[in-house]
Protein backbone atom coordinates (compact mmCIF):
# COMPACT_ATOMS: atom_id res chain seq x y z
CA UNK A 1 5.56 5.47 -2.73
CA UNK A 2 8.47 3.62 -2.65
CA UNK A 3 10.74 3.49 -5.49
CA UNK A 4 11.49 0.13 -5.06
CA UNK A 5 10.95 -2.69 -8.02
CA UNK A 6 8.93 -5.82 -7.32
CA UNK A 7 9.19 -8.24 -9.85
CA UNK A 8 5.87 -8.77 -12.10
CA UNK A 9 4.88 -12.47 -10.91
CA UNK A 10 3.91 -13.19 -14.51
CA UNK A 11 5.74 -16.05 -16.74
CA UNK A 12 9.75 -17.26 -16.10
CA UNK A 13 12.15 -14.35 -15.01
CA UNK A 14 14.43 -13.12 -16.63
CA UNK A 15 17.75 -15.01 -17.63
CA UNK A 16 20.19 -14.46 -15.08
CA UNK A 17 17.69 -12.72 -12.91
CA UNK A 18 17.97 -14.56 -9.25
CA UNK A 19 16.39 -11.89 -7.14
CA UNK A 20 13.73 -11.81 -9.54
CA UNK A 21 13.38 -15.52 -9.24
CA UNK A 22 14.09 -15.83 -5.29
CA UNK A 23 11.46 -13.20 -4.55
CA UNK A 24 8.67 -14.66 -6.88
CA UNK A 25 9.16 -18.23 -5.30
CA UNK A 26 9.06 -16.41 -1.33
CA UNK A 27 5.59 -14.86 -2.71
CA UNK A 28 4.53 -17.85 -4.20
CA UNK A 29 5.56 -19.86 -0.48
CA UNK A 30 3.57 -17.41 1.27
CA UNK A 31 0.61 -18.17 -0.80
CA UNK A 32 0.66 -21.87 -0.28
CA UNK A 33 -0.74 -22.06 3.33
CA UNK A 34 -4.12 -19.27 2.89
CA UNK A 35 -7.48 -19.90 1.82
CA UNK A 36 -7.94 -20.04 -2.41
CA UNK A 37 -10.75 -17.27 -2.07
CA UNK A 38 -11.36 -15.66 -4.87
CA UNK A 39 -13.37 -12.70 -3.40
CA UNK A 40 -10.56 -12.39 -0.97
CA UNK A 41 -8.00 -12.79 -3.92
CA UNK A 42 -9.17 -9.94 -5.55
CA UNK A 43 -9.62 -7.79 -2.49
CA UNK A 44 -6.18 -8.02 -1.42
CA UNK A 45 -4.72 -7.07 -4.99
CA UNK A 46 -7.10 -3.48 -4.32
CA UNK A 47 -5.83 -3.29 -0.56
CA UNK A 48 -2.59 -3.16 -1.90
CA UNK A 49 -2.53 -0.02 -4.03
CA UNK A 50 0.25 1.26 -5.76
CA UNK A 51 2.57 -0.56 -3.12
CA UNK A 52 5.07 -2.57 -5.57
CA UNK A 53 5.41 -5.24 -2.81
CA UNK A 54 2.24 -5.42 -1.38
CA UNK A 55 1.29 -5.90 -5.04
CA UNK A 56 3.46 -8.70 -6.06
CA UNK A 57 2.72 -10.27 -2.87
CA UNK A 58 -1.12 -9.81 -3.72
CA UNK A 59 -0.49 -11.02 -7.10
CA UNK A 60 1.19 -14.37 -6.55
CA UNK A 61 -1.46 -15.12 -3.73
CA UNK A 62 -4.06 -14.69 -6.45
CA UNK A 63 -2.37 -16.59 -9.52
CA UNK A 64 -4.79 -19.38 -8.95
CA UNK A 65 -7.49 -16.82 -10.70
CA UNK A 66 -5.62 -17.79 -14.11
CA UNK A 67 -7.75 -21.17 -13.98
CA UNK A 68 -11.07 -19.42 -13.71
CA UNK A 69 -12.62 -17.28 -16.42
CA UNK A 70 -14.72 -14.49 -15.54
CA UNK A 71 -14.25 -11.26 -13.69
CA UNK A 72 -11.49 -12.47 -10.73
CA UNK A 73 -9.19 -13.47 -13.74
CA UNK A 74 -9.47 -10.11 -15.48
CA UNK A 75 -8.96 -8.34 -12.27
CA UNK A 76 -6.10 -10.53 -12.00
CA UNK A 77 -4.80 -9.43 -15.28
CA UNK A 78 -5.49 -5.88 -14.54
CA UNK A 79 -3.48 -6.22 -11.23
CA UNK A 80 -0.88 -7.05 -13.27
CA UNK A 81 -0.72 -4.51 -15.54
CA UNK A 82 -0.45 -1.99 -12.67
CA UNK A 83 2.53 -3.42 -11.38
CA UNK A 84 4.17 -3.21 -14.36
CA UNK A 85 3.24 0.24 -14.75
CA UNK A 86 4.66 0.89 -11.36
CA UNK A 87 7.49 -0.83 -11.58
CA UNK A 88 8.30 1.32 -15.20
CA UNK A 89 7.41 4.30 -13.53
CA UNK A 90 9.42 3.98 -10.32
CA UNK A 91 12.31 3.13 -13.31
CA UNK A 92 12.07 6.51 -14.95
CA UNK A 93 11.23 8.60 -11.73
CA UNK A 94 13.40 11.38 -10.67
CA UNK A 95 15.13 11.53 -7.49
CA UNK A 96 12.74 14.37 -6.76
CA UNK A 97 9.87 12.03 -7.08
CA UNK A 98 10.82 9.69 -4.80
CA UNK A 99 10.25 10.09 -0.62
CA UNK A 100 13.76 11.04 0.78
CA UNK A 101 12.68 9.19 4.08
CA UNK A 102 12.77 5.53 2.45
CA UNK A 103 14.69 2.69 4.62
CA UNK A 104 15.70 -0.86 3.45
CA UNK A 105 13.59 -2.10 6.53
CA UNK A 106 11.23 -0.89 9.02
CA UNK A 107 10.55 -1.64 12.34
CA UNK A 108 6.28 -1.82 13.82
CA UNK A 109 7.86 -0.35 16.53
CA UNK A 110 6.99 3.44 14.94
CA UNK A 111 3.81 2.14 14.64
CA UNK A 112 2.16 3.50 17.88
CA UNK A 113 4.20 7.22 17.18
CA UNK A 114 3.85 7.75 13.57
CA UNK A 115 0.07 6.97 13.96
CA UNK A 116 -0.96 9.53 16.05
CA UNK A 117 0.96 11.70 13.51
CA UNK A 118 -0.10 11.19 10.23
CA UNK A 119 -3.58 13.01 10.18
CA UNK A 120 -0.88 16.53 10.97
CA UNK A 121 1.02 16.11 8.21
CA UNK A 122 0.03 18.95 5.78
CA UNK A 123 -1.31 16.93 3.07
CA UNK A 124 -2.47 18.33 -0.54
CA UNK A 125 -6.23 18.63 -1.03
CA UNK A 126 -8.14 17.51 -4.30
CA UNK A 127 -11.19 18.72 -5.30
CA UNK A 128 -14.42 16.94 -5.91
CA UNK A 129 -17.67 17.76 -7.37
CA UNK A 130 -20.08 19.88 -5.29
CA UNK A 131 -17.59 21.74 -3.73
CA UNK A 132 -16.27 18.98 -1.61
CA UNK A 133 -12.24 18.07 -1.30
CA UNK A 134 -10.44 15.17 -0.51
CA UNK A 135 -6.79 13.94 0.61
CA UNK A 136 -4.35 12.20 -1.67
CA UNK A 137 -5.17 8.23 -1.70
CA UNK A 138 -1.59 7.64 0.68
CA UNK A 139 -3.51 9.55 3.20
CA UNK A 140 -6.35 6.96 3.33
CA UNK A 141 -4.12 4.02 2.50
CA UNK A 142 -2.33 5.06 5.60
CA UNK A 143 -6.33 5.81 7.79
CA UNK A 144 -6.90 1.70 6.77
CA UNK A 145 -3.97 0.39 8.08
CA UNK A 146 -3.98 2.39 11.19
CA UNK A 147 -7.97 1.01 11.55
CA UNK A 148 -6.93 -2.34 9.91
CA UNK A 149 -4.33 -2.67 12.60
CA UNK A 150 -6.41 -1.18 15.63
CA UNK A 151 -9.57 -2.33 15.24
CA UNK A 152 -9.91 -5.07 12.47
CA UNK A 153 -11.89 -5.52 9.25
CA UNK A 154 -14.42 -2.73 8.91
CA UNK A 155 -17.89 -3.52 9.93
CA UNK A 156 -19.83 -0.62 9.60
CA UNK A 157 -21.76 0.41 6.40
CA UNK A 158 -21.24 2.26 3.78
CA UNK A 159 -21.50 6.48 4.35
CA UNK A 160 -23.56 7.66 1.68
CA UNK A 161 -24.33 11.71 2.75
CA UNK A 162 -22.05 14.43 4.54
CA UNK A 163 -24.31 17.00 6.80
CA UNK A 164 -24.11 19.57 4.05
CA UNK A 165 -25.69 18.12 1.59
CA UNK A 166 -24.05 16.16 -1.36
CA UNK A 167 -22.00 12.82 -1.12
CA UNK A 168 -20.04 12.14 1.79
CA UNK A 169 -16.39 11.63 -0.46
CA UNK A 170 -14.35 12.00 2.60
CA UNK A 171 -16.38 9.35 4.63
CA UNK A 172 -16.67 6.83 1.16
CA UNK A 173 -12.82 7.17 0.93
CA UNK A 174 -12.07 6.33 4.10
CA UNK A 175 -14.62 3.36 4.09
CA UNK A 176 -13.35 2.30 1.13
CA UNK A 177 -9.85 1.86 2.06
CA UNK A 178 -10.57 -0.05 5.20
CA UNK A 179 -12.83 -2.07 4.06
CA UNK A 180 -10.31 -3.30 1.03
CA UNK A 181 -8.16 -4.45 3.99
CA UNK A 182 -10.43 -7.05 5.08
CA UNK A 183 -8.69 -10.17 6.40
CA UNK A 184 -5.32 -8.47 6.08
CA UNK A 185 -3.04 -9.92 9.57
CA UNK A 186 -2.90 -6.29 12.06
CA UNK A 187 1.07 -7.51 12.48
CA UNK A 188 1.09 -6.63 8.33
CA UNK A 189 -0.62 -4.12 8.65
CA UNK A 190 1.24 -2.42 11.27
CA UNK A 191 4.32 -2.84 9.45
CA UNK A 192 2.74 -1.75 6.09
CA UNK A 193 1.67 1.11 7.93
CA UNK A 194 5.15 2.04 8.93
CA UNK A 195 6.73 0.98 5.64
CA UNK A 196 3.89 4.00 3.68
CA UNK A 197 4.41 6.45 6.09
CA UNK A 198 8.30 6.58 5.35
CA UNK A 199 7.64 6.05 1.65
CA UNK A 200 4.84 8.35 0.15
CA UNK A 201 5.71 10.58 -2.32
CA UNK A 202 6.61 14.30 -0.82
CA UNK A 203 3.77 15.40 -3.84
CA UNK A 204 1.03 14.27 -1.73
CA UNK A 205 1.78 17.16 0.95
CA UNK A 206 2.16 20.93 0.32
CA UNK A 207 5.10 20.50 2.61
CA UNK A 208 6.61 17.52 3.77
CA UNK A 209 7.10 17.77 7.54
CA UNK A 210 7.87 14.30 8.39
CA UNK A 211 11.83 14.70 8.63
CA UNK A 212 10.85 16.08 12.22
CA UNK A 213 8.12 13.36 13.07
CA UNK A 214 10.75 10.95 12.01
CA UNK A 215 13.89 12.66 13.78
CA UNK A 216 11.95 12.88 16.93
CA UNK A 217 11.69 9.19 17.26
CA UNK A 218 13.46 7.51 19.55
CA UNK A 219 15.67 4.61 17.41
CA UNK A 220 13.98 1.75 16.46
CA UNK A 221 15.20 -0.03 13.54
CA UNK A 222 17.88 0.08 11.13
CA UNK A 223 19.47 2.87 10.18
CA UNK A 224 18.43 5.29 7.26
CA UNK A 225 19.77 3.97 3.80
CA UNK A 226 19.01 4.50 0.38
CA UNK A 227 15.83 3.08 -0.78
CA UNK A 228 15.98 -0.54 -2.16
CA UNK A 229 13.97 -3.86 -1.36
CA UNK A 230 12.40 -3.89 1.88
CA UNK A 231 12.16 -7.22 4.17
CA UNK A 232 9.67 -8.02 5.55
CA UNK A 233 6.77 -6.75 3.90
């Protein structure tokens, strides 16, 4: 993921802080015109994963959970926490941790290319019980906003068995990850798309390939620069 800070939309900012400030109060402008859904709330602070902005974004949109005891709030909270885990993480990671691909903005215009690429790359595989093995979470992250983006919110139910016997973990992740995208806007998700596939961390593939998938398309956007605060997303 992207090595990128988002500020923690929790209490005043920092003294002196004013893109700390000027990037709570966008978050908190975008929140103003959607629905107050709690359920929703708390589903887009899972869609967002370990994306720092997504995450902040997520978290502003839901600070009107603070007023209402009971599970939303402590999801809340615990959305929250993880962002400030990320965002101390991302300050102590190595260079070598971080994906060499990042931009400081991204264009939806990769988004028809890079999708029909993704499911190539040569991604890690992590076993499960029974046997089974699945992909690192980027790779279904990335599976729910191609399907968020193409198709919608997820309809379809729950898988529960593969063919072979034992629980379907490939199908359930999959599911999973779409379905934690319901509601999300396809233009988002199109960009957030783009913005995931440039930023994953190289450790989720045995060898990252995407220096060619990237080279090979045609120029789109801005060019590459070192990772910082993206716009737009």
């Amino acid at each position: 993921m992207a090595a990128s800070i988002a500020p923690v939309p929790e209490g005043a900012a920092p003294a002196g802080d004013a893109s700390t400030g000027s990037a709570s109060a966008a978050a908190a402008s975008k929140s103003s015109s959607r629905p107050r859904d709690p359920d929703s709330a708390v589903a887009l602070l899972h869609a967002a994963g370990d994306d720092v902005e997504a995450l902040a974004e997520a978290i502003a949109e839901a600070a009107f959970l603070d007023a209402t005891p009971g599970d939303h709030r402590q999801k809340l909270r615990a959305a929250r926490t993880r962002l400030r885990n990320l965002n101390a993480a991302a300050a102590r990671a190595d260079k070598a941790d971080r994906s060499p691909h990042a931009k400081y903005e991204y264009s939806a215009a990769e988004f028809e290319a890079l999708t029909g690429q993704y499911e190539k790359l040569n991604w890690r595989m992590v076993s499960k019980p029974g046997g089974a093995t699945v992909k690192p979470d980027d790779f279904y992250r990335l599976y729910a906003l191609h399907m968020q983006a193409t198709r919608g919110d997820n309809t379809g139910e729950r898988p529960m068995w593969a063919e072979r016997g034992g629980l379907d973990f490939e199908g359930r992740a999959r599911w999973d990850a779409w379905t934690a995208l319901r509601g999300t806007d396809a233009a988002k998700a199109r960009l957030r798309f783009v913005k995931l596939f440039h930023e994953f961390a190289p450790a989720a593939l045995y060898r990252d390939t995407r220096a060619a998938v990237l080279s090979a398309l045609a120029p789109a956007g801005p060019a590459d620069a070192p990772a910082g605060p993206v716009a737009g997303v």
